[in-house]
N, C-alpha and C. Protein backbone atom coordinates (compact mmCIF):
# COMPACT_ATOMS: atom_id res chain seq x y z
N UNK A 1 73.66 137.47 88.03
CA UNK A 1 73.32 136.23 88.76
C UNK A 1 73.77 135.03 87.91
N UNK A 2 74.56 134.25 88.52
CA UNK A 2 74.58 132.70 87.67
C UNK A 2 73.68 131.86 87.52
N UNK A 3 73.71 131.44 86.01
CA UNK A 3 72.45 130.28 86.15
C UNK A 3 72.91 128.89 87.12
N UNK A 4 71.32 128.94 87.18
CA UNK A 4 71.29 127.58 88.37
C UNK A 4 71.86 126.47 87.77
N UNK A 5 72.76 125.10 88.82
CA UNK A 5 73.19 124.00 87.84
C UNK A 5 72.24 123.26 87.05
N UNK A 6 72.30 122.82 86.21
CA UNK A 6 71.07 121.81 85.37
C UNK A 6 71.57 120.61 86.27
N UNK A 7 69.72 120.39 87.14
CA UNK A 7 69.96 118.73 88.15
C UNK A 7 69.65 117.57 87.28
N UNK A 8 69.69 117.80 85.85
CA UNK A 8 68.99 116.79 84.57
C UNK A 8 70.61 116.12 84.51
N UNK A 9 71.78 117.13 84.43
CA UNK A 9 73.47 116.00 84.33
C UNK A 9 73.73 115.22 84.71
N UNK A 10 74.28 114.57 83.86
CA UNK A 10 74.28 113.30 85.01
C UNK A 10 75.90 113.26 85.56
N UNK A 11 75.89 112.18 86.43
CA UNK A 11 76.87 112.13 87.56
C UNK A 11 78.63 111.77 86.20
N UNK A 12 79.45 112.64 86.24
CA UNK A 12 80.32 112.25 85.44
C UNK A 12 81.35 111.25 86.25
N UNK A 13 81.36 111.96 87.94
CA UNK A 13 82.24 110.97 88.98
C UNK A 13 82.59 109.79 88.58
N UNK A 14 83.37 108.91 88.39
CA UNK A 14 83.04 107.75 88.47
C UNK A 14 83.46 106.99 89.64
N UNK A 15 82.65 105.49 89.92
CA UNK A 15 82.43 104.88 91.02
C UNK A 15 83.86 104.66 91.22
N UNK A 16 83.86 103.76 92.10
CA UNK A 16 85.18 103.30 93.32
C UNK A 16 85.52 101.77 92.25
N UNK A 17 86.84 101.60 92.16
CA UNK A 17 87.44 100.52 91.09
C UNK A 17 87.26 99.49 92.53
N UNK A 18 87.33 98.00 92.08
CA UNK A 18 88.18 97.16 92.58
C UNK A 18 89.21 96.54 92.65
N UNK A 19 89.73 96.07 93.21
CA UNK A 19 91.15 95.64 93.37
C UNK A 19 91.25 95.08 91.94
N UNK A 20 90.59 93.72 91.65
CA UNK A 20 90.32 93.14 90.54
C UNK A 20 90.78 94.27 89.31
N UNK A 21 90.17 94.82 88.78
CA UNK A 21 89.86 96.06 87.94
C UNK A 21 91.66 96.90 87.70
N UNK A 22 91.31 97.47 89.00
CA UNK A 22 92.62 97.91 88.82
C UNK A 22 93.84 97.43 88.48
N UNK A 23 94.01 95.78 88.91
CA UNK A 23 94.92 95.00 88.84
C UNK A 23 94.68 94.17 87.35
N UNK A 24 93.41 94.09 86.84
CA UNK A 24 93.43 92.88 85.42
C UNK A 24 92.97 94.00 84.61
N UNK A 25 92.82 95.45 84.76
CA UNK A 25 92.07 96.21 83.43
C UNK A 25 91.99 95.56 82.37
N UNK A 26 93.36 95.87 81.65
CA UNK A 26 93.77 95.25 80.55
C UNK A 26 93.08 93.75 80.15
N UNK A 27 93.31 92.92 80.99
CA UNK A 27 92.93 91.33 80.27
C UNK A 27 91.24 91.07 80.78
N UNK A 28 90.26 92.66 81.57
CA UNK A 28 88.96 92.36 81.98
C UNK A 28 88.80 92.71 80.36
N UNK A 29 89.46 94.04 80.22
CA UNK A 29 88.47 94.33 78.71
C UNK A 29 88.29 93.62 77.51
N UNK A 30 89.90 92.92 77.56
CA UNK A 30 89.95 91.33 76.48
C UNK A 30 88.63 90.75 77.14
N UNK A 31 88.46 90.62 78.03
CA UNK A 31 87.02 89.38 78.37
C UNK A 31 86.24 89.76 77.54
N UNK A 32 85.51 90.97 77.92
CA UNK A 32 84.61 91.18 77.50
C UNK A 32 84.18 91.61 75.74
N UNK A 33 85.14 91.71 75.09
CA UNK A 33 85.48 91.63 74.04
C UNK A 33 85.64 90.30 73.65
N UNK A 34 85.95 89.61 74.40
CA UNK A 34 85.48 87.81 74.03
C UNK A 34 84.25 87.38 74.47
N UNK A 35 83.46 87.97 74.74
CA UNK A 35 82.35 87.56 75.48
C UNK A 35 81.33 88.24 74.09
N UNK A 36 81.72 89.37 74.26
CA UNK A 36 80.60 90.17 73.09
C UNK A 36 80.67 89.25 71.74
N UNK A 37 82.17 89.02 71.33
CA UNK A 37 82.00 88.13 70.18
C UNK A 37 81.29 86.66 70.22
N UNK A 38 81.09 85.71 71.41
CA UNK A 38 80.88 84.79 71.26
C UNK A 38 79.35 84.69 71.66
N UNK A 39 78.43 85.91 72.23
CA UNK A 39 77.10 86.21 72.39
C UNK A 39 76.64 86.44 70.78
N UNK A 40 77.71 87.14 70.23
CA UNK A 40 77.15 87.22 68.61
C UNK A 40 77.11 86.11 67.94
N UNK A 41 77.89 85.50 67.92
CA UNK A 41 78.28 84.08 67.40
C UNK A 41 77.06 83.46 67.66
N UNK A 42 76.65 83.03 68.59
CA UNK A 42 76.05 81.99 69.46
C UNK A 42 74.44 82.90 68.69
N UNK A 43 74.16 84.18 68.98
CA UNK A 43 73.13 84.51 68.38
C UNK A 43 72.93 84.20 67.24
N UNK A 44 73.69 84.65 66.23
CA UNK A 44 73.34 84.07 65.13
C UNK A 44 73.16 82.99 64.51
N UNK A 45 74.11 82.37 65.44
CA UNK A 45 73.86 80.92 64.96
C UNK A 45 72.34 80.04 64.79
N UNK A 46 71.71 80.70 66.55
CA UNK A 46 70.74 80.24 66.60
C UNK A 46 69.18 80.66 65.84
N UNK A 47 70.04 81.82 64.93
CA UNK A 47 68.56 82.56 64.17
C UNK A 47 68.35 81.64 63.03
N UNK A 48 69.79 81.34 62.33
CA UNK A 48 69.74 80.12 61.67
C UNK A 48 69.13 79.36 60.95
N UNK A 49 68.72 79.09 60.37
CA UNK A 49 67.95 78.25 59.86
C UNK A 49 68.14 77.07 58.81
N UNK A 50 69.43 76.72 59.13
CA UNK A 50 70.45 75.37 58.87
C UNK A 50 70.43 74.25 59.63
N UNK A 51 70.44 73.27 59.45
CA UNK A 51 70.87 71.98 59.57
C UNK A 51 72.38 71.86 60.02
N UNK A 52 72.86 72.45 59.38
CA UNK A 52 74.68 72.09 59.62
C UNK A 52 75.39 73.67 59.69
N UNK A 53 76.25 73.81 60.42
CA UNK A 53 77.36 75.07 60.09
C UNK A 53 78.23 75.15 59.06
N UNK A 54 78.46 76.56 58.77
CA UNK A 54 79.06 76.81 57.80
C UNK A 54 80.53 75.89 57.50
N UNK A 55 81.31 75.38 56.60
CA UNK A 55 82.24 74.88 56.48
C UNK A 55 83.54 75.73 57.93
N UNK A 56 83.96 77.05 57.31
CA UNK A 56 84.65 77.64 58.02
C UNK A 56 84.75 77.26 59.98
N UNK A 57 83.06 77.16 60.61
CA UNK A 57 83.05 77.59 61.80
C UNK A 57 83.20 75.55 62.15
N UNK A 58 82.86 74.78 61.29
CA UNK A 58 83.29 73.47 61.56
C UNK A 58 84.37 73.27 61.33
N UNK A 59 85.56 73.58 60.44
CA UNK A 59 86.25 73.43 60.85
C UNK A 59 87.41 73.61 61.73
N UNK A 60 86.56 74.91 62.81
CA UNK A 60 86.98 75.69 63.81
C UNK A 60 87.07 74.53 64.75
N UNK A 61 85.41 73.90 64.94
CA UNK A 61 85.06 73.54 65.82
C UNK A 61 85.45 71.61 65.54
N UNK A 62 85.67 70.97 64.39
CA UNK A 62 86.01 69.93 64.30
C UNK A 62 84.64 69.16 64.48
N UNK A 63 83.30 69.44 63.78
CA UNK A 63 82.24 68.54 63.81
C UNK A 63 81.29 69.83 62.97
N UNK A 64 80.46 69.15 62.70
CA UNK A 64 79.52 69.68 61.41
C UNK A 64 78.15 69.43 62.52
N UNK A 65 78.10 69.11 64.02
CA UNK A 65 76.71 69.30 64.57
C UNK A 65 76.71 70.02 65.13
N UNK A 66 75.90 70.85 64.69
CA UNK A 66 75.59 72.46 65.09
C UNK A 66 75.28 72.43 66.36
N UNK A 67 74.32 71.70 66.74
CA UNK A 67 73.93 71.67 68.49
C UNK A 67 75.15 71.19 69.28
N UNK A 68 76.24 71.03 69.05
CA UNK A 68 77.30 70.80 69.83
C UNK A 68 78.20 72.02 69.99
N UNK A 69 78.46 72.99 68.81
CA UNK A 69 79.09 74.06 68.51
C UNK A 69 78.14 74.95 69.51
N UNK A 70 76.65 74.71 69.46
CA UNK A 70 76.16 75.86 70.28
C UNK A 70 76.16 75.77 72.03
N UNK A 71 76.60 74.15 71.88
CA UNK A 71 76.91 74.17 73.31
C UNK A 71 77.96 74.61 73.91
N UNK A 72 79.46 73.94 72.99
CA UNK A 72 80.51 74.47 73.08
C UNK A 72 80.88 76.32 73.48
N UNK A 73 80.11 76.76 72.26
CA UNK A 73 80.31 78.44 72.76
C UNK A 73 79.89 78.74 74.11
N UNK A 74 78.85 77.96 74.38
CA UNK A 74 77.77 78.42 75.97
C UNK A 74 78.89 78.08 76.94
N UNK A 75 79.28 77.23 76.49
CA UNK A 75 80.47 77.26 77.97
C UNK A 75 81.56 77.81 78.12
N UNK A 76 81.90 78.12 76.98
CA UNK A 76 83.14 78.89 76.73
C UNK A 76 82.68 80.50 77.41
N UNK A 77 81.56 80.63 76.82
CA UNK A 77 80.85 82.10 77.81
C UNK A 77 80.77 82.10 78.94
N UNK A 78 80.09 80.75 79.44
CA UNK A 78 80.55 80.47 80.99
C UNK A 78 81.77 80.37 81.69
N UNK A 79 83.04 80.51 81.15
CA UNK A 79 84.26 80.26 81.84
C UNK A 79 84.59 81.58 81.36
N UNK A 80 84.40 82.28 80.20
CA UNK A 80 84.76 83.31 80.55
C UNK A 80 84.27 84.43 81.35
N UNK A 81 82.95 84.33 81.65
CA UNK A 81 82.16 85.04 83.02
C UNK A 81 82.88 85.00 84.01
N UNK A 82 83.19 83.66 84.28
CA UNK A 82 83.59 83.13 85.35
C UNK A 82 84.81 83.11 85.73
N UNK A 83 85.71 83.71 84.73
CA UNK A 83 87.30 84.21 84.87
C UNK A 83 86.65 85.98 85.13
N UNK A 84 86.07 86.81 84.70
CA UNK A 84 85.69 88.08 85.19
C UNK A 84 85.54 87.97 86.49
N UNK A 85 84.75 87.18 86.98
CA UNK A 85 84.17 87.28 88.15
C UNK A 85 85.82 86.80 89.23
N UNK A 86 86.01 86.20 88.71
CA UNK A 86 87.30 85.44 89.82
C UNK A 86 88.34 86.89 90.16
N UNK A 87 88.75 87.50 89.05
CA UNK A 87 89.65 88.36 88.32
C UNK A 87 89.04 89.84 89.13
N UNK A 88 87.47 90.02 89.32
CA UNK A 88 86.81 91.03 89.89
C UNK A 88 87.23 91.47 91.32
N UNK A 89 87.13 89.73 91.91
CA UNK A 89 86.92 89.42 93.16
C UNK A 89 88.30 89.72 93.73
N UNK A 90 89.42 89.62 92.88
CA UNK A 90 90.84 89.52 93.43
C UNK A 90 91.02 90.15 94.34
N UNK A 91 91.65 90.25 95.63
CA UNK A 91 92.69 90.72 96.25
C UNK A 91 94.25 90.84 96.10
N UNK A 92 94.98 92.57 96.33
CA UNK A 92 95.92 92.92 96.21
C UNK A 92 96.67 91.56 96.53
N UNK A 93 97.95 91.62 95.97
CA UNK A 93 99.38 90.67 96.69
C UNK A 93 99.70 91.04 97.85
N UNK A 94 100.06 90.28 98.72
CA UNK A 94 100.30 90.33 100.35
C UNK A 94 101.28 91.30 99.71
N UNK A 95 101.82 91.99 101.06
CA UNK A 95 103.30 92.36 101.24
C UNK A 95 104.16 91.93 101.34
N UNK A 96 105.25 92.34 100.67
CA UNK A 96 106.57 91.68 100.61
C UNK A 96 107.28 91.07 102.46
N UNK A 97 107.06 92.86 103.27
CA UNK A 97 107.49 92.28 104.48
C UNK A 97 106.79 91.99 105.67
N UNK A 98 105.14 91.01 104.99
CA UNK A 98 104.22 90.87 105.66
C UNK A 98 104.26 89.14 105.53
N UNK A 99 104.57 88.67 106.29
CA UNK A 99 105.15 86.75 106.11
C UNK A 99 103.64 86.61 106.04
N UNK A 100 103.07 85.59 105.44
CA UNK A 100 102.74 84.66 105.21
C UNK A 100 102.41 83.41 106.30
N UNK A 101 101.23 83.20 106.53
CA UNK A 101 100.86 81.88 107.24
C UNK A 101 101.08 80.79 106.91
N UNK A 102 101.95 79.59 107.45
CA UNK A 102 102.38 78.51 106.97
C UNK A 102 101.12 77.47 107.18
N UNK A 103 100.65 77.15 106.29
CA UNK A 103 100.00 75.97 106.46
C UNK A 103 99.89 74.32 105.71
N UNK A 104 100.10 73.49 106.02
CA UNK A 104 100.35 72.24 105.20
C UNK A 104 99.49 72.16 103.73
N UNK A 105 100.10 71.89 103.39
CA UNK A 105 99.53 71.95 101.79
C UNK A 105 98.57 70.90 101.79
N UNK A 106 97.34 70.62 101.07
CA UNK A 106 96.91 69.88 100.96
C UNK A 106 96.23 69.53 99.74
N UNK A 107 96.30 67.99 99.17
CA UNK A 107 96.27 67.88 97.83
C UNK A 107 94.67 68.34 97.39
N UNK A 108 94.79 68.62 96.26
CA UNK A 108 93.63 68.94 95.50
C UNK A 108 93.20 67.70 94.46
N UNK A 109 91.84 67.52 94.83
CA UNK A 109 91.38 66.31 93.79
C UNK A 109 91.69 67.04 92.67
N UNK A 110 91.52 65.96 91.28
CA UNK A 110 91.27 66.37 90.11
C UNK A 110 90.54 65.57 89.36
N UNK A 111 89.51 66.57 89.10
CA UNK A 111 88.58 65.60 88.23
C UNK A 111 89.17 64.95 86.87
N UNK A 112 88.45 63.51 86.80
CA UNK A 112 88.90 62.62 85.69
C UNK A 112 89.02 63.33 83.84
N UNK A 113 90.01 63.13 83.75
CA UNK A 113 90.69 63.81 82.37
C UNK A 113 89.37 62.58 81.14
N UNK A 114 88.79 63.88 80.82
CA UNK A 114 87.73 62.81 79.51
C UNK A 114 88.27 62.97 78.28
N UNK A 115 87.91 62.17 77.50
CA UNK A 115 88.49 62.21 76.13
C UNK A 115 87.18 63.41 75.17
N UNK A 116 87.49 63.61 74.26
CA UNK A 116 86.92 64.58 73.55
C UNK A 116 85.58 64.08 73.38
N UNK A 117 84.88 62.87 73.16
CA UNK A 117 83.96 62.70 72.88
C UNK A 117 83.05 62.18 73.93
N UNK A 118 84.00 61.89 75.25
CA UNK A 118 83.04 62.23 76.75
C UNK A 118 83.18 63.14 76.85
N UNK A 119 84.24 64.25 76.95
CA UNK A 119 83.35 65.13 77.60
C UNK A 119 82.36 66.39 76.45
N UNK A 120 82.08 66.04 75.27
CA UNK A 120 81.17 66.34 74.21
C UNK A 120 79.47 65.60 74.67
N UNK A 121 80.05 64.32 74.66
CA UNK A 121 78.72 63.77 75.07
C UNK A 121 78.39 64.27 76.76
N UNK A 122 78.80 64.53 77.54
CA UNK A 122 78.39 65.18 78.90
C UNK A 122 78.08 66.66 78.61
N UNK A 123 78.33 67.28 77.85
CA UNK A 123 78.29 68.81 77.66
C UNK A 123 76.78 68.97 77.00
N UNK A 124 76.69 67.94 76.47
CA UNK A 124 75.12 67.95 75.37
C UNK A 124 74.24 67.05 76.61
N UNK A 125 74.63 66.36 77.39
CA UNK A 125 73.61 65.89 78.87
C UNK A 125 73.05 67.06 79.33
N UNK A 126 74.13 68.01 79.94
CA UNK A 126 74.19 68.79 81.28
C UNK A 126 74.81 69.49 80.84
N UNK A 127 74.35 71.46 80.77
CA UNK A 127 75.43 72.26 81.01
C UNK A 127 75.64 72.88 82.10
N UNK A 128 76.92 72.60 82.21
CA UNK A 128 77.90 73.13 83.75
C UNK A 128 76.94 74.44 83.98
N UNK A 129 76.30 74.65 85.40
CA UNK A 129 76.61 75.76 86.06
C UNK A 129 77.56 76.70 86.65
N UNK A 130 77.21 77.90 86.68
CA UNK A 130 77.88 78.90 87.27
C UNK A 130 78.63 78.50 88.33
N UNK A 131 78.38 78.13 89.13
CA UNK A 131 78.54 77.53 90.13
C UNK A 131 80.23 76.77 89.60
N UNK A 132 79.65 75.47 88.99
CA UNK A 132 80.29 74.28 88.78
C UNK A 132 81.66 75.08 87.82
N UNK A 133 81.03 75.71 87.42
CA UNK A 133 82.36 76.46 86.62
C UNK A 133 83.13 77.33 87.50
N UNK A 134 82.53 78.18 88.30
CA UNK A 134 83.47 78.85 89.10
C UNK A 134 84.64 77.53 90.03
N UNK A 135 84.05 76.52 90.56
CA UNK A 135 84.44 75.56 91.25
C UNK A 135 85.87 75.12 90.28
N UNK A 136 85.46 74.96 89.41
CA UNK A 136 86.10 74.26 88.26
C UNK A 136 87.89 75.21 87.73
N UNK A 137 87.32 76.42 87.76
CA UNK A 137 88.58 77.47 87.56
C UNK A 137 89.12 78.16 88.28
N UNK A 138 88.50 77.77 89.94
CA UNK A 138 89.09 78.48 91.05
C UNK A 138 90.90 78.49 90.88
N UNK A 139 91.07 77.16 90.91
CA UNK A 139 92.92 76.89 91.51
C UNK A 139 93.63 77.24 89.47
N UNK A 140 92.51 77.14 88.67
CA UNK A 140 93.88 77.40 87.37
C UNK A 140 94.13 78.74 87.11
N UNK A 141 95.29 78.82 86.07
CA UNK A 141 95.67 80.22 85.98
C UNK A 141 94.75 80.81 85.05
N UNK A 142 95.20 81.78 84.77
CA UNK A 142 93.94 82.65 83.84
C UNK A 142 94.07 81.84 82.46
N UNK A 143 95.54 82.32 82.44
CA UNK A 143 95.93 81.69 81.05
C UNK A 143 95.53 80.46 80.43
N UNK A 144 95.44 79.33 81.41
CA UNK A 144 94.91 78.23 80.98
C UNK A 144 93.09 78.35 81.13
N UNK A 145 92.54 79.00 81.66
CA UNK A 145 91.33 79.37 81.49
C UNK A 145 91.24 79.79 79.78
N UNK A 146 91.44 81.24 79.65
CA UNK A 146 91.28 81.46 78.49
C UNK A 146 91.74 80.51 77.19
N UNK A 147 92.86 79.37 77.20
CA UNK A 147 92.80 78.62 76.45
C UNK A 147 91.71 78.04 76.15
N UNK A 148 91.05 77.37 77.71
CA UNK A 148 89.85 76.58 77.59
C UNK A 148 88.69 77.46 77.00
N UNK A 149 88.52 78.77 76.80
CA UNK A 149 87.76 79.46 76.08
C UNK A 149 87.87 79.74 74.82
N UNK A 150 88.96 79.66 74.13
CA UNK A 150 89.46 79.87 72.98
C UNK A 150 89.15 78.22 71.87
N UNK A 151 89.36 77.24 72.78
CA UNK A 151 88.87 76.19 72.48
C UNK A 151 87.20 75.70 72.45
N UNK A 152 86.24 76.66 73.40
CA UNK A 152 84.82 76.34 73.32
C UNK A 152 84.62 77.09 71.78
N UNK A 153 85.22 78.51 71.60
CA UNK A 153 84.83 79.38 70.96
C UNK A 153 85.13 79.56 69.53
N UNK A 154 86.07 78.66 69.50
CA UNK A 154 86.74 78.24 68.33
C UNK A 154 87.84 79.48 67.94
N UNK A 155 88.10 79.93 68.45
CA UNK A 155 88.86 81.31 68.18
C UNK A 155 90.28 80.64 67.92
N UNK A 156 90.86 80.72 66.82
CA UNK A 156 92.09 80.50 66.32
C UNK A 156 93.08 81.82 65.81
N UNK A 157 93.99 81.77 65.22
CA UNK A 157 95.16 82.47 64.65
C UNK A 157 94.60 83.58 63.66
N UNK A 158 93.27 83.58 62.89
CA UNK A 158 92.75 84.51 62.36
C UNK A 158 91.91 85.08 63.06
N UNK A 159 91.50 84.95 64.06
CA UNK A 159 90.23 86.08 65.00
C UNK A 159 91.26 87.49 65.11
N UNK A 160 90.31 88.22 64.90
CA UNK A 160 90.77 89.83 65.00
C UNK A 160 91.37 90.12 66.26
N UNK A 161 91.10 89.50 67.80
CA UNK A 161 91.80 89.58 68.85
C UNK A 161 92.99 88.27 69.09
N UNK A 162 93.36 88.06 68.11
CA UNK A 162 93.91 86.55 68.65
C UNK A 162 95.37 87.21 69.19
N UNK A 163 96.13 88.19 68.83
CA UNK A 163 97.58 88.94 69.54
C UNK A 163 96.81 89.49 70.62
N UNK A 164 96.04 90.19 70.91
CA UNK A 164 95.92 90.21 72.68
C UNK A 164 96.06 88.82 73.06
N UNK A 165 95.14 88.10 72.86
CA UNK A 165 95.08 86.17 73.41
C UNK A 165 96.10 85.76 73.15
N UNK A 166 96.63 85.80 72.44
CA UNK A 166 98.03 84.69 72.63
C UNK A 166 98.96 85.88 73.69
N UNK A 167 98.70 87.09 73.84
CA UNK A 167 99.71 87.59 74.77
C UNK A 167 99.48 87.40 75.79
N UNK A 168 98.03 87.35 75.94
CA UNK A 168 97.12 87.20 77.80
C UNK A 168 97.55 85.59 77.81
N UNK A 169 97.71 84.55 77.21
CA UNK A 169 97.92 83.36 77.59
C UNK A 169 99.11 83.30 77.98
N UNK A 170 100.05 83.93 77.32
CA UNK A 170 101.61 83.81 77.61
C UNK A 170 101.77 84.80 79.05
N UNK A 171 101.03 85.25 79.19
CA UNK A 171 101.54 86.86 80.21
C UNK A 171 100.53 85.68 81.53
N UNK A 172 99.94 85.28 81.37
CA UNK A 172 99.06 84.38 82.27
C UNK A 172 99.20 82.97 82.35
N UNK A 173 100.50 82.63 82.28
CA UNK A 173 100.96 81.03 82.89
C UNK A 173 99.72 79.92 81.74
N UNK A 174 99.27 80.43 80.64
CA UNK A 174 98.86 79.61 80.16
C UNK A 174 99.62 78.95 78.85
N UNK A 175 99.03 77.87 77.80
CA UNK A 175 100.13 76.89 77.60
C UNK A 175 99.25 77.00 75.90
N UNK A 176 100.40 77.68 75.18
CA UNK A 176 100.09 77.84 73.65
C UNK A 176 99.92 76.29 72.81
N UNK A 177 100.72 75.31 73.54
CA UNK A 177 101.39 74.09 72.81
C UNK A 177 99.90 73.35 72.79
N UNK A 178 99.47 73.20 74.35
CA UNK A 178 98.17 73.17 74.86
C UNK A 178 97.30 73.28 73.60
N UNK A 179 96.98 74.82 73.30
CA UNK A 179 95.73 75.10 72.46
C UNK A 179 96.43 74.40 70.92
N UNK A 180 97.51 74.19 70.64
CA UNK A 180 97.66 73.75 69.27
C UNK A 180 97.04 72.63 69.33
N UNK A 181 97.61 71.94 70.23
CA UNK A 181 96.87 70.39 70.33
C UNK A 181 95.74 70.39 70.51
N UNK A 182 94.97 71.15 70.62
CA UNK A 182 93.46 71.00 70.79
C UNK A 182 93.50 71.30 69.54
N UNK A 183 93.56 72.25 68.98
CA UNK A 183 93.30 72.47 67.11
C UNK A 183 93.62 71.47 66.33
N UNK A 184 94.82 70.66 66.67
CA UNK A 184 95.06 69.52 65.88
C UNK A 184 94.26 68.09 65.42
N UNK A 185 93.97 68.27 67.34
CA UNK A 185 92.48 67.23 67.40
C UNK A 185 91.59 67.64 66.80
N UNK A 186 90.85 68.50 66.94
CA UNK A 186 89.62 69.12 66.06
C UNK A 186 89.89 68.87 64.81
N UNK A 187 90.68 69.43 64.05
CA UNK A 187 90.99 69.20 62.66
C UNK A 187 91.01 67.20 62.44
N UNK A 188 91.86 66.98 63.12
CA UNK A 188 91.80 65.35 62.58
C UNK A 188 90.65 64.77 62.83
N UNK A 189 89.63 65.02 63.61
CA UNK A 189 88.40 64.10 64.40
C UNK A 189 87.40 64.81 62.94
N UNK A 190 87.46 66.00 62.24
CA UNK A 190 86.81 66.27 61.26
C UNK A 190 87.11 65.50 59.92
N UNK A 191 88.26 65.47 59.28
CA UNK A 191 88.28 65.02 58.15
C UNK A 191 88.87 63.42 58.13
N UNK A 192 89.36 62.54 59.85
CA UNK A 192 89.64 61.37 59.66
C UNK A 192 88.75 60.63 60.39
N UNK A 193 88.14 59.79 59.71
CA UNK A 193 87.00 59.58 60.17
C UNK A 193 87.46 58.09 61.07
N UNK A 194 86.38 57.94 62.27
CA UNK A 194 87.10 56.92 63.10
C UNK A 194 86.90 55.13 63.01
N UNK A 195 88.09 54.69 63.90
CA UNK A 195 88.10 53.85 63.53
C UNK A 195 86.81 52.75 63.52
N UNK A 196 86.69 51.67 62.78
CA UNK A 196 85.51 50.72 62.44
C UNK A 196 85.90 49.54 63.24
N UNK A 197 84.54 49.30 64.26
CA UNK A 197 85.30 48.31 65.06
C UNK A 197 84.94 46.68 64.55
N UNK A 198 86.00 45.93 64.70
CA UNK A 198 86.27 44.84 63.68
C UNK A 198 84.83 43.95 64.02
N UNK A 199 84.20 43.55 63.35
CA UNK A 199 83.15 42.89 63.38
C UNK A 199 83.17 41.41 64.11
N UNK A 200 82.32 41.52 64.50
CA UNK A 200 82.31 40.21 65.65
C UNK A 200 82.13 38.71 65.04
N UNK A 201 83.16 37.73 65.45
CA UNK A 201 83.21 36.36 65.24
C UNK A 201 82.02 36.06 65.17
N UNK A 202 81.53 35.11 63.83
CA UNK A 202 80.45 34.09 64.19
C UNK A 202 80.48 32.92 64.42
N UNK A 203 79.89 32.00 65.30
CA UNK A 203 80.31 30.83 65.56
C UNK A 203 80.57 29.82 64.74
N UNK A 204 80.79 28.72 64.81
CA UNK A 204 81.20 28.19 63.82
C UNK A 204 79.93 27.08 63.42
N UNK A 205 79.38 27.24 62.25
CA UNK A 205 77.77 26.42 62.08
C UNK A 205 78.17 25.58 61.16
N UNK A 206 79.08 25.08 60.25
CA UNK A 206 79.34 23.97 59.78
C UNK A 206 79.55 22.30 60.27
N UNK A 207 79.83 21.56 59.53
CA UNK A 207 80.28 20.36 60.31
C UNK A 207 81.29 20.43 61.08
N UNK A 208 82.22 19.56 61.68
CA UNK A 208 83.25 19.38 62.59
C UNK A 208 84.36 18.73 61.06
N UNK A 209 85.52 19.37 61.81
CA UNK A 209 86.33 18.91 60.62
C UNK A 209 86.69 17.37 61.00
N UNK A 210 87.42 16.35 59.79
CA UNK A 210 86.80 14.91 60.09
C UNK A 210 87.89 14.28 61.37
N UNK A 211 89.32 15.63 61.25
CA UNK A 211 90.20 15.03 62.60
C UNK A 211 89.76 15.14 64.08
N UNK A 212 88.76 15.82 64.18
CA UNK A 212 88.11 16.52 65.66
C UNK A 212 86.44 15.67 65.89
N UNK A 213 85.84 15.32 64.85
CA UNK A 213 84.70 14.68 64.88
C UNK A 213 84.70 13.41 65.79
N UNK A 214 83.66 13.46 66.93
CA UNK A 214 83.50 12.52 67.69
C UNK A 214 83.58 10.96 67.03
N UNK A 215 84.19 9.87 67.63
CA UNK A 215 84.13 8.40 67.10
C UNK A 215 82.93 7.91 67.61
């Protein structure tokens, strides 16, 4: 007689892929491998018990206030969720000999381009929701997504994944020149300190000089 199956196994099957999945494997598992690192990051940071960040991760991040770095990562986690989720959701490419519905193009707002220290000071107001972030990365490419993550997260040229990332940016319409210039800024906004704005005229409290003095 054969022994009975053991009903304790568990199910080895595995579930049904999605389009997503099947189509981004490769750059889902980079996510999440950027995600795991910047949950660590962000944890530790906050066990902490500093005043300021380490030299190294400021000058990742181009500021020595820690509560900005911990905001920075939080969103960088949020856009990269939020590239999974987009990337999940995908649908296959039409067919080649399946035309296409013509419809008039129509422009897309774009929200106002802030300078580094609006949109720093808005990030420490309000952090973006799920929501607001999905909204936010619907129409860009991946590639320029993950820049914008590489930039919350501070992830530069020495992170242990940075050759997947610079290949997923290049393989994904995103813009390397882009993330330099964000590193460049960071670095200069850290060690050059800004400009001093010229001190304001005081009126003039002396006498009248004797060619201008009333007769």
């Amino acid at each position: 007689m054969s022994a009975a199956p053991n009903a304790a196994e568990p199910n080895t099957v595995p579930g049904p892929q999605t389009q997503g999945e099947i189509r981004f494997g490769p750059l889902l598992s980079l996510l999440a491998r950027i995600i795991d690192f910047g949950q660590t990051l962000v944890a530790s940071l906050q066990r902490q018990n500093a005043p300021t960040p380490a030299k190294p991760l400021a000058w990742r991040h181009g500021t020595f206030n820690l509560t900005l770095i911990i905001a920075r990562i939080t969103r960088g986690l949020l856009l990269a969720a939020g590239l999974q989720a987009r990337l999940l959701r995908a649908r296959p490419p039409r067919a080649a000999n399946r035309p296409s519905p013509i419809s008039p193009a129509t422009p897309r707002p774009r929200p106002p381009k802030l300078s580094q220290a609006e949109d720093d000071a808005a990030l420490l107001r309000a952090m973006p929701t799920a929501d607001e972030i999905a909204r936010r990365i619907r129409h860009q490419s991946a590639g320029t997504v993950i820049v914008d993550i590489c930039r919350d997260l501070g992830i530069d040229t020495a992170h242990p994944l940075w050759n997947e990332i610079r290949n997923a940016i290049i393989a994904y319409d995103g813009s390397l020149s882009r993330l330099l210039g964000l590193w460049m800024a960071r670095m200069t906004a850290l060690f050059v300190p800004p400009p001093q704005a010229e001190p304001a005229r005081q009126a003039w409290a002396g006498p009248l000089p004797a060619s201008t003095a009333p007769s």
